[in-house]
Protein backbone atom coordinates (compact mmCIF):
# COMPACT_ATOMS: atom_id res chain seq x y z
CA UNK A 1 20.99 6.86 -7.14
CA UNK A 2 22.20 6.25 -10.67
CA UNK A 3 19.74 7.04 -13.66
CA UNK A 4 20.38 3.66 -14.88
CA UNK A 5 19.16 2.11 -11.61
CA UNK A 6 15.76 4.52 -12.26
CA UNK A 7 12.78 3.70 -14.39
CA UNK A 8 10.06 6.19 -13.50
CA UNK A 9 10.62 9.60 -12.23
CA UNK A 10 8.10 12.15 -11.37
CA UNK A 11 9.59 16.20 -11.36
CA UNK A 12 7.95 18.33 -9.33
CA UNK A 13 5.06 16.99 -11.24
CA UNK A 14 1.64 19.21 -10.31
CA UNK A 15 -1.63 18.37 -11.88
CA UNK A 16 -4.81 20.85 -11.22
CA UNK A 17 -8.86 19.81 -12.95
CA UNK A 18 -10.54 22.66 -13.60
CA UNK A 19 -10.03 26.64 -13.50
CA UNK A 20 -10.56 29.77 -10.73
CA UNK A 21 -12.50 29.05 -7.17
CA UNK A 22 -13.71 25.10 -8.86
CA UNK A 23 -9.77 24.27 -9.27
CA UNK A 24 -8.94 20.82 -8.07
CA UNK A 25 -5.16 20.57 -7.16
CA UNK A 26 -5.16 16.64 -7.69
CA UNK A 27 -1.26 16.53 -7.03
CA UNK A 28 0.97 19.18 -5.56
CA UNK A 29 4.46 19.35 -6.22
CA UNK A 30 4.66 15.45 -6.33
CA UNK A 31 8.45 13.87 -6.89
CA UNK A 32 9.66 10.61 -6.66
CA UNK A 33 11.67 7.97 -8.26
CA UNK A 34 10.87 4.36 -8.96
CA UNK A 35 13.35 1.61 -9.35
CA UNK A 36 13.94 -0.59 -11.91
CA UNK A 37 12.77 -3.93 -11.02
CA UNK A 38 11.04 -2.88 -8.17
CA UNK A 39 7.09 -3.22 -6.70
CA UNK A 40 6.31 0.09 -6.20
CA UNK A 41 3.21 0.88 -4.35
CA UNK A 42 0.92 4.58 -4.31
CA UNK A 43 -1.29 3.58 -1.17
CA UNK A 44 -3.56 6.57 0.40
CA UNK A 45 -7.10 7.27 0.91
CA UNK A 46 -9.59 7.94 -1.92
CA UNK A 47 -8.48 11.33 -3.43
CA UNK A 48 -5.18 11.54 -2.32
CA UNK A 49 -3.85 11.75 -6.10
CA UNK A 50 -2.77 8.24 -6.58
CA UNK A 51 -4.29 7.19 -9.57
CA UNK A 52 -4.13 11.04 -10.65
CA UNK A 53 -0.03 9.96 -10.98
CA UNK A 54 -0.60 6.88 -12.98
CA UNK A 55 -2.70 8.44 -15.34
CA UNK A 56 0.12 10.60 -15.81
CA UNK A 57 2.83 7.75 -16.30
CA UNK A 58 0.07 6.14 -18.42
CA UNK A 59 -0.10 9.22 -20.52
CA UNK A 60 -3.89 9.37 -19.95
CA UNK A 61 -3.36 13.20 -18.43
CA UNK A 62 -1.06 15.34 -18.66
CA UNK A 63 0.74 17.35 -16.07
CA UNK A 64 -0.46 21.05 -15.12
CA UNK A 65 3.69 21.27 -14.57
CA UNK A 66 6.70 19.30 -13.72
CA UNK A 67 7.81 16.45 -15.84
CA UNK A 68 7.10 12.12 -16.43
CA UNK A 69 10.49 10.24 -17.09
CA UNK A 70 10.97 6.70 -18.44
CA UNK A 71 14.23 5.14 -18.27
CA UNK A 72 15.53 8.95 -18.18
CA UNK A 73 13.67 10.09 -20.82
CA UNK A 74 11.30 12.80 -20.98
CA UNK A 75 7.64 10.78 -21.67
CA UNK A 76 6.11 13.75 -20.26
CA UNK A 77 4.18 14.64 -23.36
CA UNK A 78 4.13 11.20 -25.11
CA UNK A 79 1.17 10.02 -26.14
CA UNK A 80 0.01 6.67 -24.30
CA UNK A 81 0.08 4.16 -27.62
CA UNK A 82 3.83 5.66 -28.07
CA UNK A 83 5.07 4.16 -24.16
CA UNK A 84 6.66 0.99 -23.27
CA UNK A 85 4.19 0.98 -20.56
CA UNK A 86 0.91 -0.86 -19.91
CA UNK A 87 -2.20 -0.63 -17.74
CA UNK A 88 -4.29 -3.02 -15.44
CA UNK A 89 -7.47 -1.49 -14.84
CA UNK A 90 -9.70 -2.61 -11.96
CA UNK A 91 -12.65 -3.38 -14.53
CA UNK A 92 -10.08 -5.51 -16.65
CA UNK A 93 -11.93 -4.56 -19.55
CA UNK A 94 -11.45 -7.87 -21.96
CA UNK A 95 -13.66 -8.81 -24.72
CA UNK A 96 -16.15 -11.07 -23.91
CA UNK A 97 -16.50 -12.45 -27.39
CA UNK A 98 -12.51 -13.91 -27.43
CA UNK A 99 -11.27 -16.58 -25.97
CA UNK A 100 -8.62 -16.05 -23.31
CA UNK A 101 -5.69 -16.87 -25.89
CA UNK A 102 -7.42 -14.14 -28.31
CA UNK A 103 -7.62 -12.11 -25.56
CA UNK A 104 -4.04 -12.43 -24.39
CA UNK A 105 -2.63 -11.93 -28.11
CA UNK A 106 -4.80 -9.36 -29.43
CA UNK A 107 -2.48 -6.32 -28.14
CA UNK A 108 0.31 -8.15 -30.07
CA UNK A 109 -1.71 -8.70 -33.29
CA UNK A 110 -2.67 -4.98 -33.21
CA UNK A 111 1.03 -4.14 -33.30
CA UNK A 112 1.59 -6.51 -36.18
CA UNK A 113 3.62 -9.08 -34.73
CA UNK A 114 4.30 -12.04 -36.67
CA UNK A 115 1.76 -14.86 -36.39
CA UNK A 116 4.37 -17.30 -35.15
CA UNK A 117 5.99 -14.52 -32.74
CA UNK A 118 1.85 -13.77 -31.31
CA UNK A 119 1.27 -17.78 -30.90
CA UNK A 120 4.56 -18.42 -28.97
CA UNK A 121 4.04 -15.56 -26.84
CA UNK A 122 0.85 -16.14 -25.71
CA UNK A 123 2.03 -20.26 -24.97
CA UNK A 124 4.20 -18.87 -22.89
CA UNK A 125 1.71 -16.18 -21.18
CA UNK A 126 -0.53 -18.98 -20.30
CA UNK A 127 1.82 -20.84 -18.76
CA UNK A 128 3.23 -17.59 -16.51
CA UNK A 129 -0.45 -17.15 -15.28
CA UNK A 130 -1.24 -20.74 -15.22
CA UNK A 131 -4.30 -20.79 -17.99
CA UNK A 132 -2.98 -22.66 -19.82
CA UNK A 133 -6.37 -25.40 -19.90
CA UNK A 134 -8.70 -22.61 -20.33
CA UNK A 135 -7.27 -21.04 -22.98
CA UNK A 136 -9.94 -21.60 -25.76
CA UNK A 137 -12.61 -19.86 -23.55
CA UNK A 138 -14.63 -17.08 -23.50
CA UNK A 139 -13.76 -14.89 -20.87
CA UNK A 140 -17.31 -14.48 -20.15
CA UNK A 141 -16.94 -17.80 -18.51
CA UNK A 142 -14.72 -17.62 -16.36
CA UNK A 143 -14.59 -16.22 -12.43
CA UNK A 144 -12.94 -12.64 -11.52
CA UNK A 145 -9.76 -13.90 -10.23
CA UNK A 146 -9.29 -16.09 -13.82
CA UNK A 147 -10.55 -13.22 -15.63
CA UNK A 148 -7.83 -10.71 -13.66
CA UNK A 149 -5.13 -13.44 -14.55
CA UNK A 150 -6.01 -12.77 -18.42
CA UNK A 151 -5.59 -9.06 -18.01
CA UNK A 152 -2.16 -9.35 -16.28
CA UNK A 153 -1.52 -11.52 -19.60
CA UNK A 154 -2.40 -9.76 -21.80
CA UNK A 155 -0.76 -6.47 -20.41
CA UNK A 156 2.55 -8.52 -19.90
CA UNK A 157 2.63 -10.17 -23.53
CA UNK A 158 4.42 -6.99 -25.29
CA UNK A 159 6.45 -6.87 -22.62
CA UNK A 160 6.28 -3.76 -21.31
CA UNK A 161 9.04 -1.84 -19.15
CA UNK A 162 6.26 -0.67 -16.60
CA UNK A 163 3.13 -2.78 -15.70
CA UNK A 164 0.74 0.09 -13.92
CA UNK A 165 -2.33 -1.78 -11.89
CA UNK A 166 -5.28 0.84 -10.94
CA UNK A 167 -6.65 -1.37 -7.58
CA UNK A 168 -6.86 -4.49 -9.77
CA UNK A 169 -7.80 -6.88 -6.75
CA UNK A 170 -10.77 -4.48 -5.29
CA UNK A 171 -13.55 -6.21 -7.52
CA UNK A 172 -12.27 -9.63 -5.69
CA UNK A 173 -13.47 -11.09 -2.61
CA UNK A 174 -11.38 -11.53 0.43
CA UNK A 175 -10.02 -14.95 -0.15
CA UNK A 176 -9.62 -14.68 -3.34
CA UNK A 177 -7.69 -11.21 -3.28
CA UNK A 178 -5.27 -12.66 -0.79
CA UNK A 179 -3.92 -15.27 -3.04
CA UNK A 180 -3.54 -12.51 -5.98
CA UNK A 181 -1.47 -11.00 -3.98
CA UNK A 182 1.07 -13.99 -3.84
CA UNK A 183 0.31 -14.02 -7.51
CA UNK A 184 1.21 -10.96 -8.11
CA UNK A 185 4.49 -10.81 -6.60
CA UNK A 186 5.26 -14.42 -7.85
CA UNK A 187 4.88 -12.45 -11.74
CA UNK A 188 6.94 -9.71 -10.76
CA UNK A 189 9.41 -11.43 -9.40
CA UNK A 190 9.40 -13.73 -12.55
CA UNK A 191 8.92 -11.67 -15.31
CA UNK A 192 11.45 -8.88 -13.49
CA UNK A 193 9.22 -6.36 -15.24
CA UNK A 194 9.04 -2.59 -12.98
CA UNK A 195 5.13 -2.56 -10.86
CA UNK A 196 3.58 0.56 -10.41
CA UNK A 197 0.76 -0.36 -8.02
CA UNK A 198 -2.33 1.86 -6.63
CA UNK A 199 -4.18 0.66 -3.64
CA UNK A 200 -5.97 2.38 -0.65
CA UNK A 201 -5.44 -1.29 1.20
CA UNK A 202 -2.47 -0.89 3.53
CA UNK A 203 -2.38 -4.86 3.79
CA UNK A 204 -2.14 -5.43 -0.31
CA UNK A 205 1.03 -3.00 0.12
CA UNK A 206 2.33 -4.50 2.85
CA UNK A 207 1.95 -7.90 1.25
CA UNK A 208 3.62 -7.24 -1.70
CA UNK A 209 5.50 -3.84 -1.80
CA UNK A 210 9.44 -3.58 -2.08
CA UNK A 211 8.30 0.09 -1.20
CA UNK A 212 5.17 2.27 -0.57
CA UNK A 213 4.90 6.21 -1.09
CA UNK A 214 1.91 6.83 1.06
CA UNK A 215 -0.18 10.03 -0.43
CA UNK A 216 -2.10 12.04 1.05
CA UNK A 217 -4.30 15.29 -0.21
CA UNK A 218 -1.96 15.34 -3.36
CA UNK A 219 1.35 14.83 -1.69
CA UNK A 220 3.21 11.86 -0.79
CA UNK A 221 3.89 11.62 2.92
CA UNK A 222 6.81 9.23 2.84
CA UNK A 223 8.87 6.51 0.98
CA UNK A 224 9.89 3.68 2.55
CA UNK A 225 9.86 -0.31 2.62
CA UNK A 226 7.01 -1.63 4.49
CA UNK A 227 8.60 -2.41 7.49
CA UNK A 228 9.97 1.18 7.58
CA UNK A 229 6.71 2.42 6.78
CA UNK A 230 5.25 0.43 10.11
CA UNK A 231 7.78 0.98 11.94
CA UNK A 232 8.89 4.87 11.93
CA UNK A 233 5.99 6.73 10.28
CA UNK A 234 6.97 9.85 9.17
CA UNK A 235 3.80 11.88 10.88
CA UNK A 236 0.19 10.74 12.07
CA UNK A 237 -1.03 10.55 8.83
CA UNK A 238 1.07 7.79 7.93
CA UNK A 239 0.79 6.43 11.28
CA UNK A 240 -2.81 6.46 11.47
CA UNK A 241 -3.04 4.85 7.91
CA UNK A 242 -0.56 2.31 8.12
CA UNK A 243 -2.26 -0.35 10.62
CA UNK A 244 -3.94 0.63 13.80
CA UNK A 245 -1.92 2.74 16.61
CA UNK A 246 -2.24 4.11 19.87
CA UNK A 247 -1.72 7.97 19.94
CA UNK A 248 -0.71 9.33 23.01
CA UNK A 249 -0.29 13.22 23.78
CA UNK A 250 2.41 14.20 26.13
CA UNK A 251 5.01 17.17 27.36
CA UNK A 252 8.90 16.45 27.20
CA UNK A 253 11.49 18.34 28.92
CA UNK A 254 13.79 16.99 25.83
CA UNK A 255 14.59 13.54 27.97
CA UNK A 256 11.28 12.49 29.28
CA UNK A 257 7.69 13.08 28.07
CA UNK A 258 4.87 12.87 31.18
CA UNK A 259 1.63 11.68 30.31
CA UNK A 260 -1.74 12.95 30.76
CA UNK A 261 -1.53 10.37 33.55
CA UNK A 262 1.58 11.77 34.74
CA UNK A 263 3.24 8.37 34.19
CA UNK A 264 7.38 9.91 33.26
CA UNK A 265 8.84 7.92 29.92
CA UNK A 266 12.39 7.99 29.36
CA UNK A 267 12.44 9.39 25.44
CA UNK A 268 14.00 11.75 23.96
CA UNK A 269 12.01 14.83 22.24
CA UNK A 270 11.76 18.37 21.41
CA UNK A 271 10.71 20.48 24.52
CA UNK A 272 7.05 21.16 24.55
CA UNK A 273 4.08 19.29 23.57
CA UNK A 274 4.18 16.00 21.83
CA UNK A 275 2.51 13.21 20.33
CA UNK A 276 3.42 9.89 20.69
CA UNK A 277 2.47 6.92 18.76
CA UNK A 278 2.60 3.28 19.84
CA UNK A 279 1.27 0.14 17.84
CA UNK A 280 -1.42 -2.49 20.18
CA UNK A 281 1.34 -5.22 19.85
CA UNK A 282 4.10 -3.00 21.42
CA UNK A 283 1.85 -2.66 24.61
CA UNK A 284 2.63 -4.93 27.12
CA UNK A 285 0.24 -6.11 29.79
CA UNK A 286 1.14 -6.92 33.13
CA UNK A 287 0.26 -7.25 36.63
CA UNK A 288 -1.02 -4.15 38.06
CA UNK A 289 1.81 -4.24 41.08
CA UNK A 290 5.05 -5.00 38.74
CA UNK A 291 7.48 -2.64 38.52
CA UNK A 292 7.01 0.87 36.71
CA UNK A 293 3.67 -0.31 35.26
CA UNK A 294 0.69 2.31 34.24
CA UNK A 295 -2.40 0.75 36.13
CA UNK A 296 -5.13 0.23 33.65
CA UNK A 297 -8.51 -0.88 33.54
CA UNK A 298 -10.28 -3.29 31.09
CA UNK A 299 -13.08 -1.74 29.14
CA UNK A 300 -13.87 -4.77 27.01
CA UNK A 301 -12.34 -7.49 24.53
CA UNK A 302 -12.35 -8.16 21.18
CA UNK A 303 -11.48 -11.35 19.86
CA UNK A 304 -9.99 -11.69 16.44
CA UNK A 305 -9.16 -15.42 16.34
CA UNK A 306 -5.29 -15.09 16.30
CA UNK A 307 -5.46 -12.22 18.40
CA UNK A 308 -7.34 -10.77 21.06
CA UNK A 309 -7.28 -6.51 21.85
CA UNK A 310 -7.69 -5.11 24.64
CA UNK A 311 -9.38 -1.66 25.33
CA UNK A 312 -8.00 -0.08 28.43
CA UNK A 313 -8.93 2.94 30.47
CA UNK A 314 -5.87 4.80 31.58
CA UNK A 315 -5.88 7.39 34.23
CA UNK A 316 -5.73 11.03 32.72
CA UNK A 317 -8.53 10.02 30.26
CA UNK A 318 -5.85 8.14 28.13
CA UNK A 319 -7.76 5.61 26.19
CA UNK A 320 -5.30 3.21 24.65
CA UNK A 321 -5.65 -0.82 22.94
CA UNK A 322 -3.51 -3.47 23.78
CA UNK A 323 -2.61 -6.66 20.99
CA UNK A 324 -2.24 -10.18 22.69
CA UNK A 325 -2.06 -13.39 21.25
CA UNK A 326 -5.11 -15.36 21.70
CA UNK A 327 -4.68 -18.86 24.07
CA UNK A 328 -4.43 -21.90 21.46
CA UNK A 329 -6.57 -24.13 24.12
CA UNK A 330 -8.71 -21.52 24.89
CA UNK A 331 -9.81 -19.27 27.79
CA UNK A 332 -7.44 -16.91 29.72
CA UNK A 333 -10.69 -14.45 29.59
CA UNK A 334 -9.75 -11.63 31.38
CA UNK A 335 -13.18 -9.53 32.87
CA UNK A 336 -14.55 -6.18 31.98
CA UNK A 337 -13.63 -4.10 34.66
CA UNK A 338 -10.27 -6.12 35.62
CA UNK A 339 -7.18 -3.60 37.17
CA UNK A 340 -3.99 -4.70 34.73
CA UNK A 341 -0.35 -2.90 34.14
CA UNK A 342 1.16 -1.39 31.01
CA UNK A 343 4.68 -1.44 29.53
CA UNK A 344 6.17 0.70 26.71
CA UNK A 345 9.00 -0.44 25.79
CA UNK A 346 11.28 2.70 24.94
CA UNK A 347 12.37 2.02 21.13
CA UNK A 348 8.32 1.18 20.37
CA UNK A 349 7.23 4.74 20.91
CA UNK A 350 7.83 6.95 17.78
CA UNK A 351 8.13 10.92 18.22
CA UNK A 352 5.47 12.20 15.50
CA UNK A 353 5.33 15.27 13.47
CA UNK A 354 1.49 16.60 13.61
C-alpha cells in the first residue's frame, strides 16, 4: 500500500513495564498499518496491549523498541502536545465548571486561536454532535451519553488527523451505547477524520469497524474487516473471541476429517489432528432420518427473543449449539430430550490453527 494511503504505522513496535523477573512485555513485536480515513479498531481481552498501543500513538509512553509513524513521519519520540492527534478517554474528563461551548473551545483557546476562529468552530461542533440547545450548560448537568458527545467535540474542534477513543462507550448503559455507536460512525464518516478505536466488545467493532486487529497477550492475531474477521478466523483465539462458535476436534486424511462421532466430512486439511470451528447459525437442524444427518439429542433451550439455541448432545461426547430463528407467532417448542439431525454445510467449517 502507498505511504500516502497510510496514516498510522506501528514498526516492530515492543513496549516492556518494568525490569528483570517483574518485566511486563505489554506488546511484542507489534506492526501494523492504519489507513487514512479509516475506523480502525484494537479489540482483545483486558491486557492484551491495546490501549498499551494507543498510549504509544498518543505519545503518553514510549516504545521499549520499534517505531510510531504519522502520515510517514517518525512521531516516535514526539511529545504528545507536539501531535496532530487527540484522545477520548473513557472518563471524558471535562470541566464541570464550563459550559459545554467552553468546554468544546477551550483546547482551541489554549492554542491561541482567534476569538472569531474559536466561536465559529465550536457553532459548527455543536451542530456535528447535535448540542447545539445545550450549549450554555454545565456539563455537570447533563447525562453520560450528552456528556461523551462534548468530549468527541471537543477532541474534534482542532481538527485532528487521528481521533484515538480508549473504550469511550463502557461507562454507558446498553441502550444508550448502541446508539453511540451509530453516532460514532455517523462523525467519522462526516468529519472523514482517521479512528483509532480500543474496545474488548466484539459487537462495538463489529458495529462500526472498517477493520479490527484483534490482540491478544501483546500481539495482534489478525487484520481483517469484520466480516472477514467472523468469517475465517485466523486461529481459536480469534475464533473464540469473535462471537460464539462450536469447536469441534477431528482427524483428516487431507480430504475428509472423522469426528469423535465418526460422522466422515468432506474438507480438506492437513493430515493428522484437527480442529474445526463452526458458528450456531451455520448448524442446521433436521429430521433425525434425512439424509447424511448426525443424530443429536436436545439438552435444553435457550430463548433469546430473536433467536432461540439449541444445546445438543452428539454421539462421541461432542457437545455442540445450534442458532434458529425464533417462531414470530410463537411455539414450535421442541422437548428436552427430543432425537434431531445436524448439517454442516462444507464452506461453514473453518480449518483452525491451535
Amino acid at each position: 500500500m502507498p505511504d500516502s494511503q497510510i496514516a498510522v504505522e506501528a514498526r516492530n513496535t515492543v513496549k516492556v513495564f518494568g525490569q528483570g523477573a517483574s518485566a511486563v512485555r505489554a506488546l511484542d513485536d507489534v506492526s501494523v498499518q492504519i489507513r487514512q480515513g479509516e475506523f480502525f479498531t484494537l479489540l482483545g481481552p483486558s491486557g492484551c496491549g491495546k490501549t498499551t498501543l494507543l498510549r504509544l500513538i498518543a505519545g503518553f509512553d514510549t516504545p521499549t523498541s520499534g517505531q510510531i509513524l504519522l502520515d510517514g513521519d517518525d512521531i516516535t519520540h514526539l511529545p504528545p502536545n507536539k501531535r496532530p492527534v487527540n484522545t477520548v478517554f473513557q472518563s471524558y474528563a471535562l470541566f464541570p465548571h464550563l459550559t459545554v461551548a467552553q468546554n468544546i473551545g477551550f483546547g482551541l483557546e489554549m492554542q491561541g486561536r482567534p476569538k472569531a476562529e474559536v466561536a465559529d468552530r465550536v457553532a459548527r461542533m455543536l451542530a456535528l454532535v447535535q448540542m447545539e440547545p445545550m450549549a450554555q450548560r454545565k456539563t455537570s448537568q447533563l447525562s453520560g451519553g450528552q456528556q461523551q458527545r462534548v468530549a468527541l467535540a471537543r477532541a474534534l474542534a482542532p481538527k485532528p488527523k487521528v481521533l484515538l477513543l480508549d473504550e469511550p462507550l463502557s461507562a454507558l448503559d446498553l441502550k444508550l451505547r448502541k446508539e453511540m455507536q451509530i453516532e460514532l460512525k455517523r462523525l467519522q464518516m462526516e468529519t472523514g477524520i482517521t479512528f483509532v478505536f480500543v474496545t474488548h466488545d466484539q459487537e462495538e467493532a463489529l458495529t462500526m469497524s472498517d477493520r479490527i486487529a484483534v490482540m491478544c497477550a501483546g500481539q495482534i492475531q489478525q487484520v481483517g474487516s469484520p466480516r472477514d474477521i467472523y468469517t475465517k478466523p485466523a486461529n481459536r483465539f480469534v475464533a473464540s473471541f469473535i462471537g460464539e462458535t462450536n469447536f469441534l476436534k477431528g482427524v483428516s486424511d487431507g480430504a475428509t476429517v472423522t469426528l469423535g462421532n465418526g460422522a466422515k466430512l468432506p474438507l480438506v486439511a492437513p493430515p493428522g489432528p484437527v480442529s474445526l470451528a463452526i458458528r450456531p447459525e451455520q448448524v442446521r437442524v433436521v429430521a433425525p432420518d434425512a439424509p447424511g444427518a448426525m443424530t443429536a439429542k436436545l439438552a435444553s433451550t435457550v430463548y433469546f427473543g430473536t433467536d432461540t439455541h439449541l444445546h445438543l448432545h452428539l454421539d462421541g461426547g461432542i457437545d455442540i449449539v445450534a442458532r434458529q430463528q425464533s417462531p414470530v407467532t410463537g411455539g414450535g417448542d421442541l422437548a428436552v430430550g427430543a432425537k434431531l439431525g445436524l448439517h454442516f454445510a462444507p464452506d461453514a467449517l473453518q480449518v483452525l490453527e491451535d
